[in-house]
N, C-alpha and C. Protein backbone atom coordinates (compact mmCIF):
# COMPACT_ATOMS: atom_id res chain seq x y z
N UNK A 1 -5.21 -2.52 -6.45
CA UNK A 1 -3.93 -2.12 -5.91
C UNK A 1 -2.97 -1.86 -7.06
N UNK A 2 -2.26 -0.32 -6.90
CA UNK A 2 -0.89 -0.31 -7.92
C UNK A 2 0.39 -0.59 -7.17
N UNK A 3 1.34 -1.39 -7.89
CA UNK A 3 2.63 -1.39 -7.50
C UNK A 3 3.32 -0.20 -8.04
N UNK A 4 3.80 0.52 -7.56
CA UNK A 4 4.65 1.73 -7.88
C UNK A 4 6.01 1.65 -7.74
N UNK A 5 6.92 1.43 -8.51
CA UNK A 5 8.16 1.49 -7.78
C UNK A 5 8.68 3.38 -8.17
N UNK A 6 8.14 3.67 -8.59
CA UNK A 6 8.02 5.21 -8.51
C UNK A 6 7.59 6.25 -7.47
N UNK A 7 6.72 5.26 -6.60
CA UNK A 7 5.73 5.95 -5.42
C UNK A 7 6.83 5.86 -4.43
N UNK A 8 7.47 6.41 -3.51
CA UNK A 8 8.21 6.52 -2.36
C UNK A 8 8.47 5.91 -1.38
N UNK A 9 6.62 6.13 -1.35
CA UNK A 9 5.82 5.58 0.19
C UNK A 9 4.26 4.99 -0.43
N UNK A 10 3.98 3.80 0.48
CA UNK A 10 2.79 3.24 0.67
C UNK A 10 2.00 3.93 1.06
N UNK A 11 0.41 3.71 -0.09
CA UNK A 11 -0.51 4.75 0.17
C UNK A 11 -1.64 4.35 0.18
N UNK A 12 -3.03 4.29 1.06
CA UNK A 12 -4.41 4.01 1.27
C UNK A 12 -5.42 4.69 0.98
N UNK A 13 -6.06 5.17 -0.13
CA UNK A 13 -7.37 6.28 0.31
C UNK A 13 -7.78 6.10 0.83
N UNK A 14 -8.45 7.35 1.76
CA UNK A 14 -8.94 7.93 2.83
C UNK A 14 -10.06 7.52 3.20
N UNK A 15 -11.32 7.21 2.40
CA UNK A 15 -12.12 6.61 2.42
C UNK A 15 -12.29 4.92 3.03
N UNK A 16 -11.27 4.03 2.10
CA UNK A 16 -10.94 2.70 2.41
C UNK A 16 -10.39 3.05 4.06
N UNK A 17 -9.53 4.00 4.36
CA UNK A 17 -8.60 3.75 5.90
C UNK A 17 -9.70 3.79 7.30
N UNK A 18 -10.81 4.66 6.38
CA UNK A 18 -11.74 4.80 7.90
C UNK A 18 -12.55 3.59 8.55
N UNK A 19 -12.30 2.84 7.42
CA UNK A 19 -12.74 1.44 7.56
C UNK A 19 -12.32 0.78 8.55
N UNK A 20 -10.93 1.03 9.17
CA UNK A 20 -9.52 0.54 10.09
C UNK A 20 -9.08 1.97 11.26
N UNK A 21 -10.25 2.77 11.53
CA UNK A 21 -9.91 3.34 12.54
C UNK A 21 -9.25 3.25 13.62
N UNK A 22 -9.06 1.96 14.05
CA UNK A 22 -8.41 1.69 15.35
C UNK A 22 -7.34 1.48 15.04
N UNK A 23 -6.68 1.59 14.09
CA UNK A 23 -4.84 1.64 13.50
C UNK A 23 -4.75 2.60 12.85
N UNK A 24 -5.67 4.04 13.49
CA UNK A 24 -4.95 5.23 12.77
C UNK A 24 -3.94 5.96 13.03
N UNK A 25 -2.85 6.59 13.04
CA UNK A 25 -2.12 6.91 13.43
C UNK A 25 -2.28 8.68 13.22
N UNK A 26 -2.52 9.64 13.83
CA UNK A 26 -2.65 11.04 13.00
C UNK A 26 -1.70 11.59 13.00
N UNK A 27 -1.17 12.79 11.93
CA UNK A 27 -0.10 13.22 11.45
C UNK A 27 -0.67 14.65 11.81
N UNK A 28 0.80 15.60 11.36
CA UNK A 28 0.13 17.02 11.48
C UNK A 28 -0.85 17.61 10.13
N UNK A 29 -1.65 18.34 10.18
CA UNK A 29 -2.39 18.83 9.46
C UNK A 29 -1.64 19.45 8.27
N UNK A 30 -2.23 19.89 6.92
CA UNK A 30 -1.31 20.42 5.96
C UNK A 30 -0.15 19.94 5.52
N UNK A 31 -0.53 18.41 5.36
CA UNK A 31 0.75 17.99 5.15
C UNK A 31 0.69 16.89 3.68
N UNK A 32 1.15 17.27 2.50
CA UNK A 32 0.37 16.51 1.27
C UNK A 32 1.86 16.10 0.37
N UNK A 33 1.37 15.39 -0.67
CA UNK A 33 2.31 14.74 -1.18
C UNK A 33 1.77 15.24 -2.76
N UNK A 34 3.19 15.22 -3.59
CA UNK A 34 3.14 15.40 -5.47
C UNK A 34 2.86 14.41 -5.92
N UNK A 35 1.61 13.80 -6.31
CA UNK A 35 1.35 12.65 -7.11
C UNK A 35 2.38 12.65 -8.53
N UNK A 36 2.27 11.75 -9.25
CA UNK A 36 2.74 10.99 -10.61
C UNK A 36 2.63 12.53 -11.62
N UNK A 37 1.03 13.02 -11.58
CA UNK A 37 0.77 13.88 -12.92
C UNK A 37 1.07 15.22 -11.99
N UNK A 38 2.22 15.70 -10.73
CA UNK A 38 2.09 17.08 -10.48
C UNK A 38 1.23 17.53 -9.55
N UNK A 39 0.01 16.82 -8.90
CA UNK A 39 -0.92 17.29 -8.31
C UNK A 39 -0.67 17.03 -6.85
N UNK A 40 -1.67 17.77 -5.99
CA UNK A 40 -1.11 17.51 -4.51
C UNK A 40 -2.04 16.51 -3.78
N UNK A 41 -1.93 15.91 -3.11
CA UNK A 41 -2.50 14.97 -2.12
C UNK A 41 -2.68 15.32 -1.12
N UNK A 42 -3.85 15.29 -0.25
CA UNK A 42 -3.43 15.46 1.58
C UNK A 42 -3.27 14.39 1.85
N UNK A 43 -2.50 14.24 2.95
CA UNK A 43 -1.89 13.26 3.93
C UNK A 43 -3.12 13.01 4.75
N UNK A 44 -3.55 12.38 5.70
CA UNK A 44 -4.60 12.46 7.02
C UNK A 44 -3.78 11.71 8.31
N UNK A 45 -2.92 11.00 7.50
CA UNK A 45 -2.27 10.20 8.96
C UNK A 45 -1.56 9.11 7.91
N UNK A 46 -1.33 8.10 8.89
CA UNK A 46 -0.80 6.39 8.86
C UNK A 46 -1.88 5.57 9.69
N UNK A 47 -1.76 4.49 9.11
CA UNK A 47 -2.11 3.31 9.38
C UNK A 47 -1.19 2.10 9.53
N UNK A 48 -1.29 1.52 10.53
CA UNK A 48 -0.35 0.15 11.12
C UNK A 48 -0.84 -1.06 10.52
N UNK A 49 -1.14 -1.37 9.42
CA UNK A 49 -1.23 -2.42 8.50
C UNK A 49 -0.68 -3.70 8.32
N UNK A 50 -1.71 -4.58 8.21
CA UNK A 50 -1.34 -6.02 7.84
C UNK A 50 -1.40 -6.53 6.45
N UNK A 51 -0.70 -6.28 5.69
CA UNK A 51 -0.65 -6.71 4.43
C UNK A 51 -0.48 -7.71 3.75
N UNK A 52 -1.08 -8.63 3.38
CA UNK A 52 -0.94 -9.96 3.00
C UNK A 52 -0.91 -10.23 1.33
N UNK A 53 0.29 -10.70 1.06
CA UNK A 53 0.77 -10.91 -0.59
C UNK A 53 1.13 -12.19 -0.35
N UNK A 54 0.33 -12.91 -0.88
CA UNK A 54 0.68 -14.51 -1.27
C UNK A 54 -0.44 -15.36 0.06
N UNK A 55 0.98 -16.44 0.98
CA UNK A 55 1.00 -17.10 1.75
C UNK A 55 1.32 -16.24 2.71
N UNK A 56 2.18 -15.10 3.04
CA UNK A 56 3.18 -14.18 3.50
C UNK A 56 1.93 -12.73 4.27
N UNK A 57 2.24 -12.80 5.24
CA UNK A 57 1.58 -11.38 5.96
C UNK A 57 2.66 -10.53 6.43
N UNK A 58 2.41 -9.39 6.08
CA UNK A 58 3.80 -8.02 6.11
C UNK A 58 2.98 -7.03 6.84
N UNK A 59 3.82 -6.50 8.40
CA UNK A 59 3.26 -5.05 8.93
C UNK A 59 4.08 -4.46 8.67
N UNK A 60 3.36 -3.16 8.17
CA UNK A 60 3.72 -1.78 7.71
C UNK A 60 2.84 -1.00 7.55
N UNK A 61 3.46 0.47 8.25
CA UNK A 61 2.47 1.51 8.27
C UNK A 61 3.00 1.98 6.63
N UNK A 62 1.61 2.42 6.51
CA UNK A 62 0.81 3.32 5.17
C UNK A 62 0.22 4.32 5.36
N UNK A 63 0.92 5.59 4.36
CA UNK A 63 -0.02 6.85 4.60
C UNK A 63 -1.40 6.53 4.42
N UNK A 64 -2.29 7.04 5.15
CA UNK A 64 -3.53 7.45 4.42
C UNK A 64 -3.57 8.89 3.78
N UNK A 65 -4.16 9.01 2.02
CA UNK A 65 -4.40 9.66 1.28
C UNK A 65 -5.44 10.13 0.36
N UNK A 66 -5.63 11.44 0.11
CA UNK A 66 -6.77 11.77 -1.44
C UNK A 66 -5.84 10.87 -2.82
N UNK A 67 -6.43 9.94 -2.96
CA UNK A 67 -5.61 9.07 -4.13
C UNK A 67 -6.89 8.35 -4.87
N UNK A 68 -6.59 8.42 -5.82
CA UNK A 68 -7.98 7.44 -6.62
C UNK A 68 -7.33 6.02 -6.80
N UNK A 69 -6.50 5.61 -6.91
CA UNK A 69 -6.11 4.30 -6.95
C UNK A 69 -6.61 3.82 -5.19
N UNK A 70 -7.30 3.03 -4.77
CA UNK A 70 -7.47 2.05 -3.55
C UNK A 70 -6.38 2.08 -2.51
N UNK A 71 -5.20 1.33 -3.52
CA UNK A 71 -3.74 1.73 -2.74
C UNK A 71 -2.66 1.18 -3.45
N UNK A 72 -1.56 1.81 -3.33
CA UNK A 72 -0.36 2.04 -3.82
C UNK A 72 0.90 1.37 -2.97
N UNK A 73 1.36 0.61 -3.57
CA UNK A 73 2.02 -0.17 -2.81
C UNK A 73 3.33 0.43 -3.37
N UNK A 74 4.36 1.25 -2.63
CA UNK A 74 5.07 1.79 -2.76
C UNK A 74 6.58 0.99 -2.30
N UNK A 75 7.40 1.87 -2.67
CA UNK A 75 9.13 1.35 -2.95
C UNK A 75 9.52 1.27 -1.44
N UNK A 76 8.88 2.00 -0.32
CA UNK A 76 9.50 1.50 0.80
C UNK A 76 8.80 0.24 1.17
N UNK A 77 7.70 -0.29 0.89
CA UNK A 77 7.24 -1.64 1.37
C UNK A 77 8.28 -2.86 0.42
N UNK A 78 8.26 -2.68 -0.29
CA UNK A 78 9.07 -3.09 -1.75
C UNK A 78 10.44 -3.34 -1.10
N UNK A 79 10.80 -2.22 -0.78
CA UNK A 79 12.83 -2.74 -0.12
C UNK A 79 12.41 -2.87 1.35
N UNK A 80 11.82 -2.95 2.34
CA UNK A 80 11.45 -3.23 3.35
C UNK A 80 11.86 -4.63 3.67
N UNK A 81 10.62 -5.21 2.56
CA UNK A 81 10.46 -6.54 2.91
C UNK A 81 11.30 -7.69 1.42
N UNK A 82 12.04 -6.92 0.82
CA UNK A 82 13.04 -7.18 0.00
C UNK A 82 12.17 -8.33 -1.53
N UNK A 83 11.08 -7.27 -1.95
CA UNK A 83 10.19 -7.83 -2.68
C UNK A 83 11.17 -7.27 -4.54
N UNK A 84 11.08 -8.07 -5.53
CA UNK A 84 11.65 -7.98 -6.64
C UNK A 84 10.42 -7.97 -8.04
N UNK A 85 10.44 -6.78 -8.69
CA UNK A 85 9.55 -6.82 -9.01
C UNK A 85 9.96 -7.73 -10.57
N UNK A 86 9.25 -8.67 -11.37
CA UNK A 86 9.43 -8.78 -12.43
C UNK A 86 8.33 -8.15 -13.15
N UNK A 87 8.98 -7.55 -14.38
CA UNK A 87 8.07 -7.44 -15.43
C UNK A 87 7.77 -7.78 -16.06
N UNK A 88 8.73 -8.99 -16.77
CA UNK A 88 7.86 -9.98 -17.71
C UNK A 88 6.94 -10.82 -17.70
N UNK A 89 7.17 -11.12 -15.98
CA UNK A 89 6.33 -12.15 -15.82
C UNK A 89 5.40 -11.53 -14.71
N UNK A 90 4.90 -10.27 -14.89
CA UNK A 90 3.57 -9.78 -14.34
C UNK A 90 3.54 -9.82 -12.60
N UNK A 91 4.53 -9.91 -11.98
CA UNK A 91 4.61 -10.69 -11.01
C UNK A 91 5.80 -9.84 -9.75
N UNK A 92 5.30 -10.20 -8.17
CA UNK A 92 6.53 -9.84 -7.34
C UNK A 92 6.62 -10.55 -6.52
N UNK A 93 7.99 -10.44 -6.01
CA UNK A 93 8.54 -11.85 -5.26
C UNK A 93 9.82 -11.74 -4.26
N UNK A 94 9.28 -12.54 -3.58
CA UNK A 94 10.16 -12.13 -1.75
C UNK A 94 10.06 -13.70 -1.29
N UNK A 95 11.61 -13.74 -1.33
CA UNK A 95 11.94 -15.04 -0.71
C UNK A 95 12.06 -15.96 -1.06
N UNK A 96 12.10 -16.04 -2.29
CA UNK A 96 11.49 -16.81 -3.33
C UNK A 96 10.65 -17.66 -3.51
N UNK A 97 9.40 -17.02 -2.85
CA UNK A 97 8.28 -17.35 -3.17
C UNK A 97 7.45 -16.13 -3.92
N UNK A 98 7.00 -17.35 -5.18
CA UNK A 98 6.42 -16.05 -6.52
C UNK A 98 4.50 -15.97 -5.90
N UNK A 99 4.64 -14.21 -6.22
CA UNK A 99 2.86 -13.77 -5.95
C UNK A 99 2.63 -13.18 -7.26
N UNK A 100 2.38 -13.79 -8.22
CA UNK A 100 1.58 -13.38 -9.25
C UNK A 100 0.34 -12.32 -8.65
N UNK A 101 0.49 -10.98 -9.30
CA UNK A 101 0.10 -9.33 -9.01
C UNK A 101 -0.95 -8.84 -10.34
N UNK A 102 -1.49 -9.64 -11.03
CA UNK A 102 -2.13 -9.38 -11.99
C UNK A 102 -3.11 -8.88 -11.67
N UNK A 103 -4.24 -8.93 -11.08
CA UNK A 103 -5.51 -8.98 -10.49
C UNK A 103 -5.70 -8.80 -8.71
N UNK A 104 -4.82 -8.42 -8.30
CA UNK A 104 -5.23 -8.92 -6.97
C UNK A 104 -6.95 -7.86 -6.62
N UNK A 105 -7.19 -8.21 -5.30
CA UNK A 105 -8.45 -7.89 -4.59
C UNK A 105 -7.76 -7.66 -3.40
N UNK A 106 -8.12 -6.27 -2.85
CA UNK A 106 -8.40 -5.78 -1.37
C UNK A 106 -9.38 -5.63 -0.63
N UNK A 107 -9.25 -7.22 0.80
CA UNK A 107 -9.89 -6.96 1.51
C UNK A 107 -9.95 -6.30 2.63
N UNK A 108 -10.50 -5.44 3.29
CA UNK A 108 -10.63 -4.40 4.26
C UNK A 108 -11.19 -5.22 5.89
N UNK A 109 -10.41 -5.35 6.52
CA UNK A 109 -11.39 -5.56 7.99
C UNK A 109 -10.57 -4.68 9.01
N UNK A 110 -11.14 -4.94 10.01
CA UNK A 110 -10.66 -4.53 11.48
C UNK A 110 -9.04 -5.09 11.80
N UNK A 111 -8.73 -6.26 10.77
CA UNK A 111 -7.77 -6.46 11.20
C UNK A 111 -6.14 -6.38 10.42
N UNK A 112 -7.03 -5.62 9.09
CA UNK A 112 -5.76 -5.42 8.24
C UNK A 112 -6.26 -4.61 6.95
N UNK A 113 -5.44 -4.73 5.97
CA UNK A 113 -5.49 -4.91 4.76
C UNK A 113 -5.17 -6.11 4.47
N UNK A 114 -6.29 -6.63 3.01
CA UNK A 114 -5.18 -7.88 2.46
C UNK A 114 -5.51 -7.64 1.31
N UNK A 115 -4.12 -8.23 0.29
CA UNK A 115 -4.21 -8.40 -0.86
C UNK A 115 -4.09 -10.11 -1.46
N UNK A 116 -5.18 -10.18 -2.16
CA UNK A 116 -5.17 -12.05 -2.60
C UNK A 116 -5.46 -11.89 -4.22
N UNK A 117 -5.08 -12.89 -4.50
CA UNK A 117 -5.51 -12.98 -5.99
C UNK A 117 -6.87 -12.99 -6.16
């Protein structure tokens, strides 16, 4: 997973989302986004997501995308759920409770996304 506070919107490749078919949401066709280096993305839809950082589980829909990063945890999940990113200390944090972001792992089921250390 990347934290982006550059990325807009929360993003899933396309591949990982089909995993979670039953929280797809479809969008209109032809509809893509400017990655980081200029390039275009297709959109395929949203997903109604359970996102889990820490102790803490967060719903929010996420585009699904052509993205090589897994997923992109973007600036609207970020001020959503009023998460602060530090940089020195590798780390983001909501509520003040700290989730050290170094390493995490995404697991995929039927019933979410999660992210754990």
């Amino acid at each position: 997973m990347l934290v982006d506070t550059g990325a807009n919107v929360t993003l899933v490749r396309a591949d990982l989302a089909q995993k979670l078919k039953g929280n797809f949401i479809y969008t209109a066709p032809n509809i893509s986004l400017k990655t980081a280096t200029g390039e275009k993305a297709e959109i395929h839809g949203k997903l109604d997501a359970a996102i889990e950082c820490g102790s803490r589980k967060f719903q929010h829909k996420i585009y699904v995308a052509d993205i090589t990063d897994p997923c992109i945890l973007g600036l609207d999940f970020l001020q959503k759920f009023n998460f602060m990113v530090d940089l020195e200390r590798n780390e983001i944090r909501t509520g003040g409770e700290e989730n050290p972001r170094s390493r995490p792992l995404i697991e995929i089921s039927r019933k979410g996304l999660h992210f754990r250390e």
